[in-house]
Structure formats: C-alpha cells, structure tokens
Protein backbone atom coordinates (compact mmCIF):
# COMPACT_ATOMS: atom_id res chain seq x y z
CA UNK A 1 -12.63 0.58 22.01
CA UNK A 2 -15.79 -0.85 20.48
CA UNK A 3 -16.63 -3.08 17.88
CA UNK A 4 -17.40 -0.71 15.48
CA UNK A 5 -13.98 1.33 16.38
CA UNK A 6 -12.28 -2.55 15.95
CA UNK A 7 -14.02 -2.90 12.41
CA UNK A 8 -13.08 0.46 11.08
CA UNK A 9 -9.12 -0.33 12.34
CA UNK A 10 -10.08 -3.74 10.61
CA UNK A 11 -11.08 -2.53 7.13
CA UNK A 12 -7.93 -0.23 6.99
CA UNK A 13 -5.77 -2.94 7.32
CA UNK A 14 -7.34 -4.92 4.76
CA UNK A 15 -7.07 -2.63 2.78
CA UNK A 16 -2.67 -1.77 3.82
CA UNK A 17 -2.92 -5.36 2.63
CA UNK A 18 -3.97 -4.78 -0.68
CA UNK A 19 -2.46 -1.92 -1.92
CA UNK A 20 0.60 -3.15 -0.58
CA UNK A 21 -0.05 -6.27 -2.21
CA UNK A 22 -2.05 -5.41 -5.34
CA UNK A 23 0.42 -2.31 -5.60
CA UNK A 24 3.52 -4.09 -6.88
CA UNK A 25 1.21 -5.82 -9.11
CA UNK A 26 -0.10 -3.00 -10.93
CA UNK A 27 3.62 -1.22 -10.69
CA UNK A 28 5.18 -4.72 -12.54
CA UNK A 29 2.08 -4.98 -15.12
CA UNK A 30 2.42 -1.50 -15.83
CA UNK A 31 5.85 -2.28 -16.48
CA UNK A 32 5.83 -5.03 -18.65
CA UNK A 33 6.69 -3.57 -22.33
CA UNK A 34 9.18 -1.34 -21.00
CA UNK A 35 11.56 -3.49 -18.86
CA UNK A 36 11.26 -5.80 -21.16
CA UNK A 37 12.20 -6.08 -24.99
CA UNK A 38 12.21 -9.67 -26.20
CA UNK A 39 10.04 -12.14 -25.36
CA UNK A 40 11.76 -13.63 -23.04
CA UNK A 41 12.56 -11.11 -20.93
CA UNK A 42 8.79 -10.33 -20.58
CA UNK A 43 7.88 -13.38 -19.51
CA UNK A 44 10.67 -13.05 -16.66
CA UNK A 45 8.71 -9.77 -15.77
CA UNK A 46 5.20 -11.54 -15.83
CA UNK A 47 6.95 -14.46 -13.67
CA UNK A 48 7.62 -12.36 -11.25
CA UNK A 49 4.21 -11.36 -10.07
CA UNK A 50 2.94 -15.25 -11.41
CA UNK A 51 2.62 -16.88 -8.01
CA UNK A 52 1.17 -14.01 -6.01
CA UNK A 53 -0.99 -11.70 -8.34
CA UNK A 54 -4.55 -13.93 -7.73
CA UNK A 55 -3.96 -14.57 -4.01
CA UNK A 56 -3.22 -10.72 -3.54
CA UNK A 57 -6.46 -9.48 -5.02
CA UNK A 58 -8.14 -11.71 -2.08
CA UNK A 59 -7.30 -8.98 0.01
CA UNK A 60 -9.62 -6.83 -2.10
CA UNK A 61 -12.31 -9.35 -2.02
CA UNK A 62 -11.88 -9.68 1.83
CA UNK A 63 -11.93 -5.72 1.98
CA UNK A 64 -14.85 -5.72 0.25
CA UNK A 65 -16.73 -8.57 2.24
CA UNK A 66 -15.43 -6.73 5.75
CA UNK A 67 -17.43 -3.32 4.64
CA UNK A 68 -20.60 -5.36 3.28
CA UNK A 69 -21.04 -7.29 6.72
CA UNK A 70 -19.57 -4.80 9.35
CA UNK A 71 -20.73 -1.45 7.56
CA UNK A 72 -23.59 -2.32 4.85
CA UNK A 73 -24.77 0.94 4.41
CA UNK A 74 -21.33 2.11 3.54
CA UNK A 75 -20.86 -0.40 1.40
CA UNK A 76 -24.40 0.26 -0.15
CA UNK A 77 -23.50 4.09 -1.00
CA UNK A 78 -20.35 3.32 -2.18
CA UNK A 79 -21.07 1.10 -4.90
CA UNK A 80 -23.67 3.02 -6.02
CA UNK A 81 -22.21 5.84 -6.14
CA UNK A 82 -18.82 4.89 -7.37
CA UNK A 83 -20.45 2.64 -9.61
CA UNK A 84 -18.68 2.70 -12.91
CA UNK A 85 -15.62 3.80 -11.81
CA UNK A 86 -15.18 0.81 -9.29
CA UNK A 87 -16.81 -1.69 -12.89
CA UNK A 88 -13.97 -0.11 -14.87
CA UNK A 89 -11.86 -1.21 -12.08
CA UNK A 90 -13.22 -4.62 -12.18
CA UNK A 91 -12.87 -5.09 -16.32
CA UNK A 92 -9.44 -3.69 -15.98
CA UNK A 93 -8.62 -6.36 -13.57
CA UNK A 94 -10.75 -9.06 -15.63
CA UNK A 95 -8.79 -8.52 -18.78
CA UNK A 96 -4.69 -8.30 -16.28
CA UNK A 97 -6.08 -11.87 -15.18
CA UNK A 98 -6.71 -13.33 -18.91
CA UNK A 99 -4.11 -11.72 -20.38
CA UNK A 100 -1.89 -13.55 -17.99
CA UNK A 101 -3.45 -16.90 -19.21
CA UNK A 102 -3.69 -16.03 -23.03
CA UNK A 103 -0.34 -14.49 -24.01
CA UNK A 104 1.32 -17.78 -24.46
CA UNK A 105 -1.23 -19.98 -26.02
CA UNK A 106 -0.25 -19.01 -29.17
CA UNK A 107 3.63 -18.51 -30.24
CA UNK A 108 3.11 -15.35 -32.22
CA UNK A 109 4.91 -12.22 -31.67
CA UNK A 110 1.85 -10.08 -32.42
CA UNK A 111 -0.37 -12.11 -30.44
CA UNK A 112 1.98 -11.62 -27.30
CA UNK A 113 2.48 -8.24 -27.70
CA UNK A 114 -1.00 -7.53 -27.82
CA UNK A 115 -1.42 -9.22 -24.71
CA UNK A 116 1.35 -7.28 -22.68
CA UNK A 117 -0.31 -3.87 -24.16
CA UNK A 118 -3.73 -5.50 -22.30
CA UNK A 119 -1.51 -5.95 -19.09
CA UNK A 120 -0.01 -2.98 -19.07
CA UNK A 121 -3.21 -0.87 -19.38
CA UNK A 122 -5.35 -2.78 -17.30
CA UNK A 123 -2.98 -2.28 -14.40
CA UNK A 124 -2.74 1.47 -15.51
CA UNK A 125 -6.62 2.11 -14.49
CA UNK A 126 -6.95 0.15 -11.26
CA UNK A 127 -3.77 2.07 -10.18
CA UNK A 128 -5.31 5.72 -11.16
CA UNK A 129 -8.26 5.06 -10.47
CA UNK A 130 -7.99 3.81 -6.84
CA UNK A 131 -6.24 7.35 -6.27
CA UNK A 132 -9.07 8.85 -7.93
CA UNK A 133 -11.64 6.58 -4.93
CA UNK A 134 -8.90 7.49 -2.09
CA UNK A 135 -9.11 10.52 -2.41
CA UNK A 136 -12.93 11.36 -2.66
CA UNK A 137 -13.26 9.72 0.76
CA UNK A 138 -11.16 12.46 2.43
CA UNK A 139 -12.89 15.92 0.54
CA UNK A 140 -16.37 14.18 0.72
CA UNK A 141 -18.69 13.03 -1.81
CA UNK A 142 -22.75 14.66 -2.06
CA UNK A 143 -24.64 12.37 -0.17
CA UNK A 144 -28.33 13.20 0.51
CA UNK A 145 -30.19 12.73 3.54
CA UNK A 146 -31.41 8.71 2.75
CA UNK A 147 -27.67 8.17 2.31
CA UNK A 148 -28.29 7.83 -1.47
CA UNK A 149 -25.03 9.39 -3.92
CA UNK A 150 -26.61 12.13 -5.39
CA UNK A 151 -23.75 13.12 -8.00
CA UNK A 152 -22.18 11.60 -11.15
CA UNK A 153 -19.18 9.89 -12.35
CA UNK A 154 -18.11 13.12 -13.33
CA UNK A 155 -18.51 14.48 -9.56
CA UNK A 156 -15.61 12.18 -8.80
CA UNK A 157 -13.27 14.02 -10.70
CA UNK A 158 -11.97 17.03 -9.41
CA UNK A 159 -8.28 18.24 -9.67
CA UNK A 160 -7.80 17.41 -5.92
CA UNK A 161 -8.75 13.30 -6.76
CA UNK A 162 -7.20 13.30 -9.84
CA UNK A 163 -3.84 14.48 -8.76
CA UNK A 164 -4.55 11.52 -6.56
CA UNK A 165 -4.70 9.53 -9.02
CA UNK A 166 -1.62 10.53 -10.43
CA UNK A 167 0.03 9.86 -6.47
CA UNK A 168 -0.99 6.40 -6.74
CA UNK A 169 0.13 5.61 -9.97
CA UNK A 170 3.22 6.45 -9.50
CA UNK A 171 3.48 4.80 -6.08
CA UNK A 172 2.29 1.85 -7.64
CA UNK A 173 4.87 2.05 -10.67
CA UNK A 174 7.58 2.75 -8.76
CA UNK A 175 6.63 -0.23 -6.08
CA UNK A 176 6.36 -2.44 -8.68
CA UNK A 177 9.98 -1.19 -10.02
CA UNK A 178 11.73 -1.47 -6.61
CA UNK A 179 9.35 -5.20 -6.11
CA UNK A 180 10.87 -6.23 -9.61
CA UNK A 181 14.66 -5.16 -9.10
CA UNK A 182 14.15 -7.65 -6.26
CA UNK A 183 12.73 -10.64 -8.34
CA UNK A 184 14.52 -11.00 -11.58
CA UNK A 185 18.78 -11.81 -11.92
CA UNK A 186 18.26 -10.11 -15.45
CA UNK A 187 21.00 -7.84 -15.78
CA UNK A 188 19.24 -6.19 -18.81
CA UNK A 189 15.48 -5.92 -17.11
CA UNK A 190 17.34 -4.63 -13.81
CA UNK A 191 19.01 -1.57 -15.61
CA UNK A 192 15.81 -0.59 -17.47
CA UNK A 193 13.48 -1.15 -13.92
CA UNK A 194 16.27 0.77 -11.66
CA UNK A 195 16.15 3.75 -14.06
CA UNK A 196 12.51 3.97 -14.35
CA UNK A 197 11.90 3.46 -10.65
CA UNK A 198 14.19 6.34 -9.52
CA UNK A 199 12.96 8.49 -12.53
CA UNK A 200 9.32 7.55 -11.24
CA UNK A 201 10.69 8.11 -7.69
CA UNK A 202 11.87 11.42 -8.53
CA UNK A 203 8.86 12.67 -10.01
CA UNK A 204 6.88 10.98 -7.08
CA UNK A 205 8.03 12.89 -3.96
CA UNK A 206 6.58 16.67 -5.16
CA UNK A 207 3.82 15.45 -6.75
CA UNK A 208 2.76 13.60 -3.43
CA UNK A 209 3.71 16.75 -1.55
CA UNK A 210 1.25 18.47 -3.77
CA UNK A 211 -1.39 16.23 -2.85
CA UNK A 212 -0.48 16.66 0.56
CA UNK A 213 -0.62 20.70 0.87
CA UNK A 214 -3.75 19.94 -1.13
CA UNK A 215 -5.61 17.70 1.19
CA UNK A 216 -4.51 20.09 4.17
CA UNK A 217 -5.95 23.31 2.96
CA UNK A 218 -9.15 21.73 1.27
CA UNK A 219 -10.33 18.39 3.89
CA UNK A 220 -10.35 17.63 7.41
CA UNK A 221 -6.81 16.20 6.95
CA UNK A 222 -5.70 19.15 9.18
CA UNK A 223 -7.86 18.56 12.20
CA UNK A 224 -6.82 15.30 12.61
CA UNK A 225 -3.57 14.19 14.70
CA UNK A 226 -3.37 11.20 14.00
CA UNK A 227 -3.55 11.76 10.15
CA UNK A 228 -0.87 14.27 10.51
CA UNK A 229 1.19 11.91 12.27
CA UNK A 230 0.52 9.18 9.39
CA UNK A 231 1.64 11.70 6.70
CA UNK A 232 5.12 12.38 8.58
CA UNK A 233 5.48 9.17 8.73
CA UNK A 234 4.74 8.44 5.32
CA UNK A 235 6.59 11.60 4.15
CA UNK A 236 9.66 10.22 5.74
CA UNK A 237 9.57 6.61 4.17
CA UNK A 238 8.81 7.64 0.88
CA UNK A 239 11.67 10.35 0.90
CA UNK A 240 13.73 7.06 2.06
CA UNK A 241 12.79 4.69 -0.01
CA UNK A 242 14.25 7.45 -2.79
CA UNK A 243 17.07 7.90 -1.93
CA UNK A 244 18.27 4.18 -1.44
CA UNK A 245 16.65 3.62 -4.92
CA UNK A 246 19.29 5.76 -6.12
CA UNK A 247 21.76 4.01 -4.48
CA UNK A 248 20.76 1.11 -5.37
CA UNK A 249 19.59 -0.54 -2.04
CA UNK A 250 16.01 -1.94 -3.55
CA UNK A 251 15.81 -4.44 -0.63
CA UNK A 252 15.55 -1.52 1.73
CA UNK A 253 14.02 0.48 -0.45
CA UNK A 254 11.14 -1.34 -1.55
CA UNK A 255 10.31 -1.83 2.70
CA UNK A 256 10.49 1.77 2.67
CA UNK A 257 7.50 2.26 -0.13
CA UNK A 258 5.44 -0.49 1.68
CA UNK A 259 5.77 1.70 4.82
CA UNK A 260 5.02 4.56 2.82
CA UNK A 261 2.12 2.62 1.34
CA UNK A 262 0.63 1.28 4.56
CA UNK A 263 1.07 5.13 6.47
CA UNK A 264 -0.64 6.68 3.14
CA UNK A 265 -3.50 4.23 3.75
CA UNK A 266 -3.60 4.99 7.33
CA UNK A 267 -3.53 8.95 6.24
CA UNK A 268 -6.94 8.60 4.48
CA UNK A 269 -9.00 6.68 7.38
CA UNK A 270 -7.48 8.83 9.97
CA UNK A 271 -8.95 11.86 8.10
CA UNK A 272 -12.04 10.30 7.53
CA UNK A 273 -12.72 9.18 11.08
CA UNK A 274 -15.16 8.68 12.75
CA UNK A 275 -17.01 8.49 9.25
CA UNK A 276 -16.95 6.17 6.53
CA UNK A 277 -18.23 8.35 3.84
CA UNK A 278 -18.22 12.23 4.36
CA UNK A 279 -20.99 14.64 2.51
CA UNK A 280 -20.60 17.76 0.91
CA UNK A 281 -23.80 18.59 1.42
CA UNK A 282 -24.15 18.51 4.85
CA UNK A 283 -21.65 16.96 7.16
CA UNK A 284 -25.24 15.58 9.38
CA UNK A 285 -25.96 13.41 6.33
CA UNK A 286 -22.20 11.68 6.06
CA UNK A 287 -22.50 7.81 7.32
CA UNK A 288 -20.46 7.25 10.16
CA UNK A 289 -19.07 4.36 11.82
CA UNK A 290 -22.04 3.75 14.22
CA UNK A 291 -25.21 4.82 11.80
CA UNK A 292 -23.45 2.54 8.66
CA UNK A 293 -23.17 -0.63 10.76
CA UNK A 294 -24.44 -3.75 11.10
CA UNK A 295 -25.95 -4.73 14.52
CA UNK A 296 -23.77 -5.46 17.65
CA UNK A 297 -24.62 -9.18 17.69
CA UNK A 298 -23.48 -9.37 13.63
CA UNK A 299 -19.78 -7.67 14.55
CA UNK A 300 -19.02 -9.71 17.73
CA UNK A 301 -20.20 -12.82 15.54
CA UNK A 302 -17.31 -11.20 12.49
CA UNK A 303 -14.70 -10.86 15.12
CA UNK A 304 -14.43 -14.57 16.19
CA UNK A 305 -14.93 -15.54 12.73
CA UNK A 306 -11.82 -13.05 11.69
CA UNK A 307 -9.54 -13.93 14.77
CA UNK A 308 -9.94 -17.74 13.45
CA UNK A 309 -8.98 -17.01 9.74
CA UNK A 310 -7.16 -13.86 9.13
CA UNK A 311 -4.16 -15.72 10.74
CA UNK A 312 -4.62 -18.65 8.65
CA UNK A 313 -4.44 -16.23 5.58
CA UNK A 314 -1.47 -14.51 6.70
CA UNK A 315 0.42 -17.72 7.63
CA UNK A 316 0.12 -18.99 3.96
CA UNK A 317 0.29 -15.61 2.67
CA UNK A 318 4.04 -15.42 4.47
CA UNK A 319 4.69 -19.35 3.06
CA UNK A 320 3.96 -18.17 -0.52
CA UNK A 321 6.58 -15.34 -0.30
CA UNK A 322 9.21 -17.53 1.15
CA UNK A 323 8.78 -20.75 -1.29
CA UNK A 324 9.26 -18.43 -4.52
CA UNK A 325 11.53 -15.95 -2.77
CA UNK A 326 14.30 -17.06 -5.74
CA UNK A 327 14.76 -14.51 -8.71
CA UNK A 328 13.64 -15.19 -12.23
CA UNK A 329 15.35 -15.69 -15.18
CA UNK A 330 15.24 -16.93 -18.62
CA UNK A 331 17.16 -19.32 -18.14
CA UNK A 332 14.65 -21.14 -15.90
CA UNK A 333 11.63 -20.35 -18.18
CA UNK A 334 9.61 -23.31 -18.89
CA UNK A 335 8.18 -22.52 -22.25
C-alpha cells in the first residue's frame, strides 16, 4: 500500500470521526425545541452537547487540512465547485456556535427562544446538506479537462443527492436522539427524545434503503466489493440500532448508529475509489488519488507528522468523554 492509498484510508477516517462526532451534534441541536419545553429543560438538552460540540468540529477542520496537503487538487475542485453549498454550511455552523454563547445573556423568554430556533436550523442545513455533498461524490460531478467544476449549485441537486440529504438528516436526528437518551436523567426530555428517535428510526430504514437501490442502479456502487460489503454492514447496524431503540436499549443502540455511521462513510469512499472526485463528463477527466496529490516527499513528511498527533487527539478526545460521562439535569444547572 502506498502513501497515497494510506492518505485516502486517512481522510475517510477523519471524516468517520466527524460525522460520528458532529452527527449527534446536529441530531441534539436539531432537537432542541422539541425535547424540550421550558427553559430549563432546554438548557439540559444544550448541556449535553456543551463540552464536546467545538472539539468535534476539529475533526472537520483536520478533514479539511488532510485533503488540502495530501490531495490539493481535490481539495481545489471541491471548494470551488461546492462553493456555496459548503459557505452555507459554514454560516449554519457560525450562527449553532453563537447561539450557544448568546441564548443566556439575556433572561428573556423571547430572546431564548429565538436562539434555540437559530440552533435548531443551523444544525438542520449542515445535516442535509452534507447528504446532499456525500452523495455527489459517488454519481459524479461535471468536471472538465483542467479539473475546473464546470456546473452550478443547482447541478448538485438531483433527486439521487437530495434523497441523500434526507438519509443524513435523519441519521443525524435520530443519533442525536439515541446520544441524548444517554446524557440527560430528565424523565420528561427522555420520553419526548425516545419517541422521536424511534419515529425518526422508523422512517429512517426505507428511506436509506431507497438511497441504497438508488446508488446501485445509477453509480459505481455496484462494481465495488468492498462498498457492497460496507453497505451490509451498515444495513445490518442500522436495522439494529432500531430495533433496540424500540426497546429501549439506547446504550446499545446508539453504538449501533455509530457503526452504521462509520460503514455509511466507508460506503461512499469505497465507491469512489481509486478517485477522489468522479466526472460526468468523462470518467478520463475525474481526479484520482495519484493525479490530485501532493508530491511523495510532502505525504511521507504528513505521515510522521500524523502518527505523532492523531494519537494525542484521540487520547484527549477519549478523556473528554469519560470526565463528563455523568447525565444532565436541572437540577445541576448553574444559571
């Protein structure tokens, strides 16, 4: 296996990392004015998420850094071409981040409110609209012959990526439900979470087979084993993760839809490989590990600097979870 093989596997792990991360995130901020109805009980949801939301979008940052200096090209093409949807990503995730700060500097109902609407939505778009970038990286994007996107922002929706979108909301919503049910000893917030996450969960399992069935008859999802072994993998989790959310077994269950997270993820680079971006227009012009790279010398210098400080990240990563591994409640609130 070569460096450029070891980056690719690289990348797709950051990127488990955030969605699995980021994912319960979105789900709980998406699920803020519904699980809870007084004031209090939103701030247990918020809590929740408090000490891990920032350090989890690292993992996008990281992501982000890995493609710039291992595949710059890729990264070049891809946000060009997906632009504005990847800026509305980036306001969305602006406004989650001061909303968090701003809802309680000033004790009026109204005022809060407001800011739980901002939380809600702005973990709504990031959650569709990853779907929506997932998804055009398996059916191909056009991509000309310099490597340039030659479409739109309309070219990126289709009702193949935006049925993706729908996949990852939910996945995310019901992540964050199963994620939540684990945090807070609300009795109240745990009855309204548990019936939204198995009503999500419900609706979840034939809209992702959709996508599925979709993918396989329209990309090269088919032609690749190792994607098809991803999706039965994935396929089995999720059905999982389900049914023990209807049982109520959320510690299981929400291991189960990071599984099904992480084997989703693994789905979409799998079908992709070996490229990085594919083209509709011609599959000659699609960037591929080895013609989007950096130079040898630049990836053998990236994988001693990663083997030094990816397992520093994870280490404190693992500490954070264990420290504030205790559930929320109101009756802890510090207001």
């Amino acid at each position: 296996m070569d460096l450029n093989i070891l980056w690719f596997i690289l990348v797709c792990v950051l990127f488990i990392g955030f969605f699995f991360l980021e994912g319960f995130d979105y789900g709980v901020g998406m699920l803020t004015p519904f699980a809870g109805k007084t004031d209090g009980e939103r701030r247990v949801v918020i809590n929740s998420i408090g000490p891990f939301w920032d350090g989890n979008e690292v993992w996008l940052i990281t992501a982000g850094g890995a493609v710039f200096a291992a595949f710059p090209h890729w990264y070049a093409t891809l946000f060009s071409g997906f632009y504005l949807a990847l800026f509305v990503i980036l306001l969305a995730l602006i406004a989650r981040g001061v909303s968090f700060e701003f809802r309680s500097k000033v004790a009026s109902p109204a005022w809060r409110k407001l800011w739980d609407w901002v939380i809600c939505v702005s973990s709504f778009l990031p959650a569709l609209l990853w779907g929506v970038a997932v998804s055009n990286f398996i059916t191909g994007v056009p991509i000309d012959a310099n490597m340039e996107y030659a479409g739109t922002f309309f070219t990126l929706l289709t009702p193949f990526t935006l049925l993706g979108g729908v996949v990852t909301f939910l996945l995310f919503l019901y992540h964050g439900a199963a994620f939540l049910s684990l945090k807070t000893g609300d009795e109240a917030i745990l009855e309204r979470v548990g019936r939204i996450g198995r009503i999500s969960g419900a609706v979840l399992v034939p809209v992702t087979v959709a996508w599925v069935v979709f993918a396989f008859l329209t990309t090269g999802l088919k032609s690749s084993p190792v994607a098809l072994a991803a999706v039965a993998v994935a396929a089995v989790a999720l059905v999982l993760s389900v049914v023990l959310a209807w049982t109520k077994h959320w510690g299981v269950s929400f291991i189960a839809s990071a599984v099904t997270i992480a084997f989703v993820t693994v789905t979409v680079f799998a079908a992709m490989f070996p490229n990085v971006m594919i083209s509709s227009l011609n599959p000659e012009w699609s960037l591929t590990i080895y013609n989007a790279s950096s130079s040898p010398y630049t990836l053998k210098i990236m994988t001693i600097v990663a083997l030094c400080l990816v397992p520093i990240v994870l280490i404190y990563q693992i500490m954070n979870f264990v420290i504030f591994k205790k559930r929320v409640t109101q009756d802890k609130l510090e207001y």
